[in-house]
N, C-alpha and C. Protein backbone atom coordinates (compact mmCIF):
# COMPACT_ATOMS: atom_id res chain seq x y z
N UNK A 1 11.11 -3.14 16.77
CA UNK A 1 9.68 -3.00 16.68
C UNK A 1 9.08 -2.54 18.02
N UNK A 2 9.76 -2.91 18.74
CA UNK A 2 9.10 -2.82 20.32
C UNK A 2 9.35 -1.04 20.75
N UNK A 3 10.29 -0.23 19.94
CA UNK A 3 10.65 1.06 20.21
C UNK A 3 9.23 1.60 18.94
N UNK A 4 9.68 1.31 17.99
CA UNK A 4 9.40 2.38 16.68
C UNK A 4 7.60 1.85 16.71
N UNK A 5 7.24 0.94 17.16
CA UNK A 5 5.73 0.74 16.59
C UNK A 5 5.11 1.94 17.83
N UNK A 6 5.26 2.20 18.84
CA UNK A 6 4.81 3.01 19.82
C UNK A 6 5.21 4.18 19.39
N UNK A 7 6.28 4.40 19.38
CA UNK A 7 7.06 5.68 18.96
C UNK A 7 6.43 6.17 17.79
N UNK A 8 5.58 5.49 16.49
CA UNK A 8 5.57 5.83 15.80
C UNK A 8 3.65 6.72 16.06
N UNK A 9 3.28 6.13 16.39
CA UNK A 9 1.69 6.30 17.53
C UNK A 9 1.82 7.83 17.65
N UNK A 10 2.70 7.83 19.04
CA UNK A 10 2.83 8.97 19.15
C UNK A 10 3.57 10.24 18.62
N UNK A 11 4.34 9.94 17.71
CA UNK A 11 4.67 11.26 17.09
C UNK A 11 3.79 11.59 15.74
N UNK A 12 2.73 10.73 15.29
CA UNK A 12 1.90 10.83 14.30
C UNK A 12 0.58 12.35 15.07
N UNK A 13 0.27 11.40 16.97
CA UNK A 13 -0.54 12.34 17.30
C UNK A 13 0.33 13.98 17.86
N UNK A 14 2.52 14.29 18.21
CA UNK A 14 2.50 15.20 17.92
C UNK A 14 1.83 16.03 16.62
N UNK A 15 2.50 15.41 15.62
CA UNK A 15 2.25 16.17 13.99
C UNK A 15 0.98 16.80 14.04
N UNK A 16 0.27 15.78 14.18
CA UNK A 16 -1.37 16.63 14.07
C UNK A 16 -1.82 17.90 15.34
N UNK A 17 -1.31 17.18 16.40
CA UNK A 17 -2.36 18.63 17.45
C UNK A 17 -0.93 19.47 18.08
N UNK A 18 0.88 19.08 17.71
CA UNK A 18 1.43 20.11 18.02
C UNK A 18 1.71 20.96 16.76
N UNK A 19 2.10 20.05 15.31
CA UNK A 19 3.18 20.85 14.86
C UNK A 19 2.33 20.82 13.40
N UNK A 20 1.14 21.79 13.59
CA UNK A 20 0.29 21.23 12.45
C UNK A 20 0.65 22.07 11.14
N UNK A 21 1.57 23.19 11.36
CA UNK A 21 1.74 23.74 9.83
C UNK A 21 2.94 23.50 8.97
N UNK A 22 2.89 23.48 7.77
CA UNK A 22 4.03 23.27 7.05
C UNK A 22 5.57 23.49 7.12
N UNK A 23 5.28 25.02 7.53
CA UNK A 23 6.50 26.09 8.00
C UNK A 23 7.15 25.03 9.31
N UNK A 24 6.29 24.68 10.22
CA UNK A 24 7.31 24.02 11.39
C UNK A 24 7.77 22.88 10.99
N UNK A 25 6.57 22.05 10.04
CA UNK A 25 7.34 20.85 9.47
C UNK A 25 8.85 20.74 9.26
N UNK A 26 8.84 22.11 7.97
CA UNK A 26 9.94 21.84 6.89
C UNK A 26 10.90 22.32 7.94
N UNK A 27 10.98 22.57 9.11
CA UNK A 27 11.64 23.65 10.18
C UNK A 27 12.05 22.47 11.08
N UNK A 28 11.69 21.34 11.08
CA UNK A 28 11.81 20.28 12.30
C UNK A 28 12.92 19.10 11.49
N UNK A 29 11.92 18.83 10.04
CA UNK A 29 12.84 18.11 8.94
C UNK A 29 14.13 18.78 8.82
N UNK A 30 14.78 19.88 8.49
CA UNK A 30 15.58 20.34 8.40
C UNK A 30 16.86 20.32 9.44
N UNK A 31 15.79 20.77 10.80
CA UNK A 31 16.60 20.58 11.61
C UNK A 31 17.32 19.32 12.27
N UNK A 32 16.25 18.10 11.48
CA UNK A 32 16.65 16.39 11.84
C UNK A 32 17.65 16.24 10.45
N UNK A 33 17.50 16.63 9.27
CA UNK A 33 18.19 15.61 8.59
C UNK A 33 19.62 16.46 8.13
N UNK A 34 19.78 18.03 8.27
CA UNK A 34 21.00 18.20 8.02
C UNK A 34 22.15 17.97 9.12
N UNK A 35 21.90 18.05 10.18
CA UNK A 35 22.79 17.66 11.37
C UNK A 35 22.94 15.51 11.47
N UNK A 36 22.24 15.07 10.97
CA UNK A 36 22.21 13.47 10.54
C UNK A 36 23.13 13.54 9.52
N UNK A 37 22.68 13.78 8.46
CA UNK A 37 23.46 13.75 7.15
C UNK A 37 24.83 14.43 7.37
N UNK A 38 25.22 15.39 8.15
CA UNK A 38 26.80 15.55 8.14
C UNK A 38 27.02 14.72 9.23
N UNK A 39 26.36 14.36 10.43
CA UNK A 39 27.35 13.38 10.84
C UNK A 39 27.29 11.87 10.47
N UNK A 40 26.76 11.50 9.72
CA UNK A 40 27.03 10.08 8.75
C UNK A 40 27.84 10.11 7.31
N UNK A 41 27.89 11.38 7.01
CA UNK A 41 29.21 11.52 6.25
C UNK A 41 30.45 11.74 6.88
N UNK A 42 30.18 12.28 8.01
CA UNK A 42 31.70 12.38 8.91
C UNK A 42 32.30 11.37 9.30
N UNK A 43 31.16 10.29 9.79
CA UNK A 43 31.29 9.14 10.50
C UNK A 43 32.14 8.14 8.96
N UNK A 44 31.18 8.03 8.09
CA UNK A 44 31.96 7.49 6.65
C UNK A 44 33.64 7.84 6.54
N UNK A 45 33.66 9.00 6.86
CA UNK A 45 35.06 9.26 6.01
C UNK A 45 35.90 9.06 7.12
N UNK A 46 35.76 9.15 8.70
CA UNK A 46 36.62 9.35 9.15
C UNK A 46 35.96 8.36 10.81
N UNK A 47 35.97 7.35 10.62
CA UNK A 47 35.53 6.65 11.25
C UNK A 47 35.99 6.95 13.48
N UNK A 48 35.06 6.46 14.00
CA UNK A 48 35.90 6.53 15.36
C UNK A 48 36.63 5.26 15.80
N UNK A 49 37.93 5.74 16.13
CA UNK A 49 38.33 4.27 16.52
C UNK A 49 37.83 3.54 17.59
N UNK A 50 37.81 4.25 18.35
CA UNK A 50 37.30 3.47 19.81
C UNK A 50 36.29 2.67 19.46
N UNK A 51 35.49 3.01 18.70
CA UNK A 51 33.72 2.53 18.58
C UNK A 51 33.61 1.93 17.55
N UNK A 52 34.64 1.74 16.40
CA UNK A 52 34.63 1.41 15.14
C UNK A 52 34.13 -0.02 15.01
N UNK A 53 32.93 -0.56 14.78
CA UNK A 53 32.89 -2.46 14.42
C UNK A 53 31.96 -2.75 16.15
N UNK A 54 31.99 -1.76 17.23
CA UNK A 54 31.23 -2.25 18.55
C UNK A 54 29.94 -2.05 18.65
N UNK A 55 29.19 -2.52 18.48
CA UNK A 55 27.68 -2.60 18.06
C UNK A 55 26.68 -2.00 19.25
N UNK A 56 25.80 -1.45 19.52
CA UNK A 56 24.90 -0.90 20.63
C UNK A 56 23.84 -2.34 21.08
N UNK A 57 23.78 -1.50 22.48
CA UNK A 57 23.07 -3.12 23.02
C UNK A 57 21.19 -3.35 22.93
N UNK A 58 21.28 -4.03 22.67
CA UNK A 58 19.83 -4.18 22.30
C UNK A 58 18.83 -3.67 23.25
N UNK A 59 19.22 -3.04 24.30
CA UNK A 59 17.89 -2.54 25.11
C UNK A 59 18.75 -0.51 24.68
N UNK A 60 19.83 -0.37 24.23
CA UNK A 60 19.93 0.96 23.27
C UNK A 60 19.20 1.29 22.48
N UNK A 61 19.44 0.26 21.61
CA UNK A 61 18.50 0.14 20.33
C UNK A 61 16.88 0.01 20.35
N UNK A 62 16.59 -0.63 21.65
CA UNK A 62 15.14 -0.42 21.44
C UNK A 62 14.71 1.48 21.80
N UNK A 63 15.82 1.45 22.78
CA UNK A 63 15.39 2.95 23.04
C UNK A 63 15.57 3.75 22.21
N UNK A 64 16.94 3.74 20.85
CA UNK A 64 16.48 4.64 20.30
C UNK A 64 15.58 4.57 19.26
N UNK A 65 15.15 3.32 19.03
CA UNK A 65 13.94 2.99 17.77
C UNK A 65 12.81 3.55 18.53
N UNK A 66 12.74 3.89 19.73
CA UNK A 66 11.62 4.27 20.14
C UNK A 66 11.24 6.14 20.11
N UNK A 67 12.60 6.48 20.35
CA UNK A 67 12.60 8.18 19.67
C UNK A 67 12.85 8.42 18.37
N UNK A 68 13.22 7.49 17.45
CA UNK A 68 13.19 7.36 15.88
C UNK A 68 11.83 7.04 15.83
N UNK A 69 11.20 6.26 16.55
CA UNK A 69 9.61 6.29 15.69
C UNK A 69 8.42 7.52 16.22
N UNK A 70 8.98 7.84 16.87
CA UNK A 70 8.56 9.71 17.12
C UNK A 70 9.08 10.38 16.15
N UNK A 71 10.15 10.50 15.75
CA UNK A 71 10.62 11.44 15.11
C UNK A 71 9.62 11.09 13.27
N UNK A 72 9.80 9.66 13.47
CA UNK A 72 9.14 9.07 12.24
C UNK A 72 7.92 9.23 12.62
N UNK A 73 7.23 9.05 13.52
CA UNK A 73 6.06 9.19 12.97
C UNK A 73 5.54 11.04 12.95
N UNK A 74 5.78 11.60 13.33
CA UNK A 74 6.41 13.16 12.76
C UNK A 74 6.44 13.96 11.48
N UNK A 75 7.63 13.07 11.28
CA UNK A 75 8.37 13.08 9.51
C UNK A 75 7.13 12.41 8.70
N UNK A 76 6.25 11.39 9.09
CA UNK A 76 5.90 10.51 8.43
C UNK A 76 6.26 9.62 7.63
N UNK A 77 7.10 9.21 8.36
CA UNK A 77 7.57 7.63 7.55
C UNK A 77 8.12 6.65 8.33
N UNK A 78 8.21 6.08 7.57
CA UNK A 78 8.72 4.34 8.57
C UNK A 78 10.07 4.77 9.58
N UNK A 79 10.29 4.35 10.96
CA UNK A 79 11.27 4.61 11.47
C UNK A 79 12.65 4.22 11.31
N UNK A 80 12.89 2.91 10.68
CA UNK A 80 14.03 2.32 9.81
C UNK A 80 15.02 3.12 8.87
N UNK A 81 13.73 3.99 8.52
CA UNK A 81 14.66 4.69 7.13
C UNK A 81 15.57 5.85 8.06
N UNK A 82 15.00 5.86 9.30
CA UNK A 82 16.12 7.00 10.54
C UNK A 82 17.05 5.87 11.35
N UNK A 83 16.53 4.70 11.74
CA UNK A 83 17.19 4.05 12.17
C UNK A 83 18.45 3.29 12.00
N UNK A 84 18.31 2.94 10.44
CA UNK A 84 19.41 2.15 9.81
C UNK A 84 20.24 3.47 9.56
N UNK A 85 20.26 4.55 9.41
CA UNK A 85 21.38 5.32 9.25
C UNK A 85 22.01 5.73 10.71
N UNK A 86 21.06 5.67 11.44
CA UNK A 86 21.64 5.92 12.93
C UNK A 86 23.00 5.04 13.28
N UNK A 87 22.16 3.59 13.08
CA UNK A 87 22.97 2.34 13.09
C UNK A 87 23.98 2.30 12.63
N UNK A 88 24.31 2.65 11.22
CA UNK A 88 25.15 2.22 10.54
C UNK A 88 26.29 3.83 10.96
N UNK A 89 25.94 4.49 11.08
CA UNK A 89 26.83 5.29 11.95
C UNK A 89 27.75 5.39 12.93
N UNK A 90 26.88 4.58 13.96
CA UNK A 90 26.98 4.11 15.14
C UNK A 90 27.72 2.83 14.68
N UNK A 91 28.64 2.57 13.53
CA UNK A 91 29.61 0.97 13.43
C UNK A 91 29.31 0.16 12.72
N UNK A 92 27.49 -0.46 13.14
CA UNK A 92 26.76 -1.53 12.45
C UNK A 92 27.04 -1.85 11.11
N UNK A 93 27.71 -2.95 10.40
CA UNK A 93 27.95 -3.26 8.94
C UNK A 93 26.39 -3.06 8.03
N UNK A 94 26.41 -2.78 6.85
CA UNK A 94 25.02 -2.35 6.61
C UNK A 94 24.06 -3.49 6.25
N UNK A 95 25.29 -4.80 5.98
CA UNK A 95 24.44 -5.60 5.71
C UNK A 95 23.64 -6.30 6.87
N UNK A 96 24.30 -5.98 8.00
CA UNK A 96 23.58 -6.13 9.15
C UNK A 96 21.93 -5.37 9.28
N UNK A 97 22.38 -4.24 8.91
CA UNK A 97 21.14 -2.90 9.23
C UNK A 97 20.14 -3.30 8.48
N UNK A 98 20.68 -3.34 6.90
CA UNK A 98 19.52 -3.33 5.91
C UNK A 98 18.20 -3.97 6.12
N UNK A 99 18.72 -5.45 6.15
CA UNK A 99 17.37 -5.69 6.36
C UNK A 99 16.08 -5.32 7.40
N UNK A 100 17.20 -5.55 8.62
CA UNK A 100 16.04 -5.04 9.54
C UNK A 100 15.15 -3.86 9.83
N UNK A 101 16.24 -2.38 8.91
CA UNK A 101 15.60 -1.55 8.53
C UNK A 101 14.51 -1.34 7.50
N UNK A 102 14.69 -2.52 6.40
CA UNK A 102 13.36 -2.28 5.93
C UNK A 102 12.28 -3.65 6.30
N UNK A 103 11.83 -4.35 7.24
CA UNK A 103 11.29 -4.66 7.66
C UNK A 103 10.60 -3.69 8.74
N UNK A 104 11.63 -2.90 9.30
CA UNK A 104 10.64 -1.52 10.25
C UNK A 104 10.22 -0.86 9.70
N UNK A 105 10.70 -0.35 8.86
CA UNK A 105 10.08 0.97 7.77
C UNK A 105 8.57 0.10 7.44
N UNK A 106 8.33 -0.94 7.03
CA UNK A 106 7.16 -1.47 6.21
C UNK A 106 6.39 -1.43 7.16
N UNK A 107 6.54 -1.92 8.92
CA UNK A 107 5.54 -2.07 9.73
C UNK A 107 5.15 -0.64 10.30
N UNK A 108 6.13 -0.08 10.29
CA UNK A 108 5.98 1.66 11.27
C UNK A 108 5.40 2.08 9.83
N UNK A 109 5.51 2.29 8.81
CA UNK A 109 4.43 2.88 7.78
C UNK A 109 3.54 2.24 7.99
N UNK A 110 2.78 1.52 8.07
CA UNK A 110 1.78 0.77 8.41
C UNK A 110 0.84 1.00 9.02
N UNK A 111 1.70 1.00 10.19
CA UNK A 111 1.04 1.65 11.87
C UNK A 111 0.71 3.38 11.44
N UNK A 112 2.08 4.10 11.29
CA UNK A 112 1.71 5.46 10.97
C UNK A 112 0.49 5.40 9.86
N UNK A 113 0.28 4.97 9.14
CA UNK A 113 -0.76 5.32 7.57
C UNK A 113 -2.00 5.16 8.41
N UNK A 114 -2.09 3.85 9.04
CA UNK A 114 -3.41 3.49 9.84
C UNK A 114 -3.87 4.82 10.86
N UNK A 115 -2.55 5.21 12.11
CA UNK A 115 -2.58 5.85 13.14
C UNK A 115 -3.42 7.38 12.11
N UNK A 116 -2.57 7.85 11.18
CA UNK A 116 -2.94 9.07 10.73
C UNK A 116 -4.32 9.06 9.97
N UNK A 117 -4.62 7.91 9.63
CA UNK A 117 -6.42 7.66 8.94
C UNK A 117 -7.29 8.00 10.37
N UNK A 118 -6.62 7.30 11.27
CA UNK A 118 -7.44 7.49 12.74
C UNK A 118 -7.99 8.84 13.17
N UNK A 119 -6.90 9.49 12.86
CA UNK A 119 -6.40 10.70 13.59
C UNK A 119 -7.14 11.64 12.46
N UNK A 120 -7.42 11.70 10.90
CA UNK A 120 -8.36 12.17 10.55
C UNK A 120 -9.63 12.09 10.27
N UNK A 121 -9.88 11.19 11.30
CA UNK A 121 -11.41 11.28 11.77
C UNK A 121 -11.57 12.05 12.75
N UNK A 122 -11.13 12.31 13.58
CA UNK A 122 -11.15 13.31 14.48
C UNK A 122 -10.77 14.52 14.15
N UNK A 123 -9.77 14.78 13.50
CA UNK A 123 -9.47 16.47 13.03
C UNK A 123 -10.50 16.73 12.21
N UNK A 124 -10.08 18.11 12.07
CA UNK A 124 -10.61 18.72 10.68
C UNK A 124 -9.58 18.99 9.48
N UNK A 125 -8.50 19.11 10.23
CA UNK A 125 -7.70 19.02 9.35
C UNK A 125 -7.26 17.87 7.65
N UNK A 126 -6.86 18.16 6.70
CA UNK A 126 -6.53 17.00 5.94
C UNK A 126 -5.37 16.63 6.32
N UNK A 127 -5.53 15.59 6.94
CA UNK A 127 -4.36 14.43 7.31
C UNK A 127 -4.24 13.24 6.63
N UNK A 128 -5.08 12.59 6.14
CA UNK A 128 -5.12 11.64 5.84
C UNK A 128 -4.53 10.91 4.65
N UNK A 129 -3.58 9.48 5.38
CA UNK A 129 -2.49 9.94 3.60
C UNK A 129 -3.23 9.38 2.22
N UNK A 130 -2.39 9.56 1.94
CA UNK A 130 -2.78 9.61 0.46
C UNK A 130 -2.01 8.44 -0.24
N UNK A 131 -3.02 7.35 -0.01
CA UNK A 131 -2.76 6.04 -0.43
C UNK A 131 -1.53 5.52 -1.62
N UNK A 132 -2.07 6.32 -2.65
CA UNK A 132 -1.32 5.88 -4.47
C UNK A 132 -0.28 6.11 -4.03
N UNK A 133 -0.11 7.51 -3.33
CA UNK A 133 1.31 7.86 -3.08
C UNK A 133 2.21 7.14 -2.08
N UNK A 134 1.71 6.76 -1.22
CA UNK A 134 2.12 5.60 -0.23
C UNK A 134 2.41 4.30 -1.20
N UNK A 135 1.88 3.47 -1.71
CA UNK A 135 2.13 2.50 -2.39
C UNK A 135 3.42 2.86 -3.30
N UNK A 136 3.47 4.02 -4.42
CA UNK A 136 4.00 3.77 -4.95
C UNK A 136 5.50 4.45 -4.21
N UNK A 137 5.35 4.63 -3.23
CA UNK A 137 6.46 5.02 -2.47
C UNK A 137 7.25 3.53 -2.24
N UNK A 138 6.22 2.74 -1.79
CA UNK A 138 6.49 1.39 -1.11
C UNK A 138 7.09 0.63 -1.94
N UNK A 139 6.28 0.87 -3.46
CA UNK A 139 7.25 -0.04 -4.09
C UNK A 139 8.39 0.20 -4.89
N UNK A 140 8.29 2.07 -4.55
CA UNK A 140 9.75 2.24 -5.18
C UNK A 140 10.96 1.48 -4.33
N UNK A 141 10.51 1.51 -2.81
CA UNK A 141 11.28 1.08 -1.92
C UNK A 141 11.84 -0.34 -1.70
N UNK A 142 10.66 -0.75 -2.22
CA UNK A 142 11.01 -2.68 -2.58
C UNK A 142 11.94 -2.55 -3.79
N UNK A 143 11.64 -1.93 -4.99
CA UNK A 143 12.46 -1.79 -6.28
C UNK A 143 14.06 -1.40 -5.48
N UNK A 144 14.07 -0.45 -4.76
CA UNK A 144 15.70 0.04 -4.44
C UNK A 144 16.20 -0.97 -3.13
N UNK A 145 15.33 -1.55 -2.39
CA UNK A 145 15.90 -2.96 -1.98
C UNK A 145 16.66 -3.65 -2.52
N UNK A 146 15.76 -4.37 -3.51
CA UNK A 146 15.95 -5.43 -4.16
C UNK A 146 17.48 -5.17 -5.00
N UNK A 147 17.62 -3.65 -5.46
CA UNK A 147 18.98 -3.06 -6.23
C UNK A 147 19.97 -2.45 -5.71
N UNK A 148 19.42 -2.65 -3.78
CA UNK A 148 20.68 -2.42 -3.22
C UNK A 148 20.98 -3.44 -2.95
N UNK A 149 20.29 -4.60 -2.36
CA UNK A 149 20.88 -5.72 -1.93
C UNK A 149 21.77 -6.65 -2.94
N UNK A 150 21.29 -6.01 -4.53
CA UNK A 150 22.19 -6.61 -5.54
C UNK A 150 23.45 -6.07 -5.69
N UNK A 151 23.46 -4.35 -5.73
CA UNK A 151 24.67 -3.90 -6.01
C UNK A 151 25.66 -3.60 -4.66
N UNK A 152 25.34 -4.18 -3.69
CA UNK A 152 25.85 -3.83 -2.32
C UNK A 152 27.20 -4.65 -2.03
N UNK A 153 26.88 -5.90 -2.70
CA UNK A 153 28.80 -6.77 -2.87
C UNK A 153 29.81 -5.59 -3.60
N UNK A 154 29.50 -4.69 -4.64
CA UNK A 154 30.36 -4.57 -5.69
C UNK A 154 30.58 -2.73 -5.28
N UNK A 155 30.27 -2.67 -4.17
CA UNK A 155 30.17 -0.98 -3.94
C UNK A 155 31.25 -1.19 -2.72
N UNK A 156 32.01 -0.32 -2.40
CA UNK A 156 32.60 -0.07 -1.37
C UNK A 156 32.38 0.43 0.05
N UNK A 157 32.34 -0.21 1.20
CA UNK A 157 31.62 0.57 2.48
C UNK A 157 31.30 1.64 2.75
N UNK A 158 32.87 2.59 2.30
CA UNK A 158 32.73 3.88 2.58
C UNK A 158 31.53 4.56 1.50
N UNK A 159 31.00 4.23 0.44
CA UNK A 159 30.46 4.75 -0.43
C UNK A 159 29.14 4.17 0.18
N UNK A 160 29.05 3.56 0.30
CA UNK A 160 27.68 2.77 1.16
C UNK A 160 27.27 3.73 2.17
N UNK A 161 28.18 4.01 2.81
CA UNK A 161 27.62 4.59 4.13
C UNK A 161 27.68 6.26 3.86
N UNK A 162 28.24 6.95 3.27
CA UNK A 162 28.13 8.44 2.60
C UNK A 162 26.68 8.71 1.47
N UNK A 163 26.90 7.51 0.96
CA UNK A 163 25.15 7.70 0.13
C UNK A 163 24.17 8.05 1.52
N UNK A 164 23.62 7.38 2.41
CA UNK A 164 22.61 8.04 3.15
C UNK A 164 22.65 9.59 3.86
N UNK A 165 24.02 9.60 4.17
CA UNK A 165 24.08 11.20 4.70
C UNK A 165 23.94 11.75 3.70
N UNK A 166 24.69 11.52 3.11
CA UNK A 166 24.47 13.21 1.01
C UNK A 166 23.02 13.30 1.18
N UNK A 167 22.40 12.13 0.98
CA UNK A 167 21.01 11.91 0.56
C UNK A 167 20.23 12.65 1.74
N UNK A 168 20.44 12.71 2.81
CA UNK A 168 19.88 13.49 3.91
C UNK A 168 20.40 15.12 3.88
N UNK A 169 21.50 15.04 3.78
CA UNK A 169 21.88 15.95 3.77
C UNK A 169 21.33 17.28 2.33
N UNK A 170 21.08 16.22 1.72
CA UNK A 170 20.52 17.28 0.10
C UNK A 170 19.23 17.41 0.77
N UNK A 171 18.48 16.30 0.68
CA UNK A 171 17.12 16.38 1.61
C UNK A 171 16.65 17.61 2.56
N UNK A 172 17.72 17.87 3.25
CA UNK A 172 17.29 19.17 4.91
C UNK A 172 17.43 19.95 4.25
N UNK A 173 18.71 20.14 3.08
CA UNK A 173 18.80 21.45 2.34
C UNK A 173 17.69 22.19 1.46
N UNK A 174 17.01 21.05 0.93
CA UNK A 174 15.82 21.69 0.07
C UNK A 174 14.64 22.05 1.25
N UNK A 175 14.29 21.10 2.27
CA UNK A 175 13.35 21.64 2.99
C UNK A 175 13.79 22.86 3.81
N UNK A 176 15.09 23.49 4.01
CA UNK A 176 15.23 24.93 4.02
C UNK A 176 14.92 25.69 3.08
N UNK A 177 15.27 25.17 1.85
CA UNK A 177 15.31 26.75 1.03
C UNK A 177 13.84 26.53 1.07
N UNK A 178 12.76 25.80 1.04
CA UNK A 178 11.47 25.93 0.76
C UNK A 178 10.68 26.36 1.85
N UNK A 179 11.70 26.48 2.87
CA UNK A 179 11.31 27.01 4.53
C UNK A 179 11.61 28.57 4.21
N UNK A 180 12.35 28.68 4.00
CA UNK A 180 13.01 30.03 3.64
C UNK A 180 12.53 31.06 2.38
N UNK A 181 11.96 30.33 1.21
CA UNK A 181 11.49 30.69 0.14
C UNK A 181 10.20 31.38 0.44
């Protein structure tokens, strides 16, 4: 919290006064989640030994929750949902990650939803999110909690930890072709 709630501040006020058009968006997303997503599938299949199970030290971790909540507040979204894949990359068992990743995600959306209401009072731009869609984002996110933390005994690690890269990795791919389109 001490990285991503700041972090998230300020990459809400990049989005708005650096990177205000779509084209750089889908151009920044792309460039964050397909290079993530292959190396958390790499990391899945073919683990490092040296580093395999050795966890990062908590003044790491604040630092990089603190350029994950730039990047998140950016992307616009909670910094967790970048962080716990970082983590779990980086060794972390997921049942370690999970939770704490979505306890950040809920507060850095929070902060970001608030920060970006702020921030369109001052623009002219439409920034400002768009509530229904936020909620029902939120509670799709509680719904796939609640059904990962159930089906997460009966799934295998390696499949655990390749679901978030694919999922990123399909992710950067569409915000190219729609960069590109």
């Amino acid at each position: 919290m001490l990285g991503t709630l700041p972090g998230v501040v300020v990459g809400a006020i990049i989005r708005v006064f650096a990177i205000p058009g779509p084209g750089a968006f889908r151009l920044l997303v792309a460039a964050l989640l397909l290079p993530l997503g292959s190396w958390l599938c790499i990391r899945a299949v073919r683990p490092s030994p040296e580093r395999s199970g050795a966890e990062p030290s908590p003044r790491s971790v604040t630092l990089l929750a603190l350029a994950v909540g730039v990047v998140g507040g950016i992307y616009g979204i909670g910094g967790g949902s970048l962080l716990g894949p970082l983590l779990v990359g980086r060794g972390v068992p997921i049942a370690k990650v999970a939770p704490a990743a979505l306890a950040s995600t809920f507060l850095t959306s929070a902060v970001g939803a608030v920060t970006y209401s702020l921030l369109a009072l001052t623009t002219s731009g439409n920034i400002a999110p768009i509530w229904t869609l936020g909620l029902a984002c939120g509670l799709g996110g509680l719904i796939g909690g609640y059904l990962g933390a159930h089906f997460r005994p009966r799934l295998p690690e390696t499949i655990l930890r390749l679901l978030p890269g694919g999922l990123a990795m399909v992710l950067g791919g569409l915000y190219a072709v729609q960069l590109f389109s």
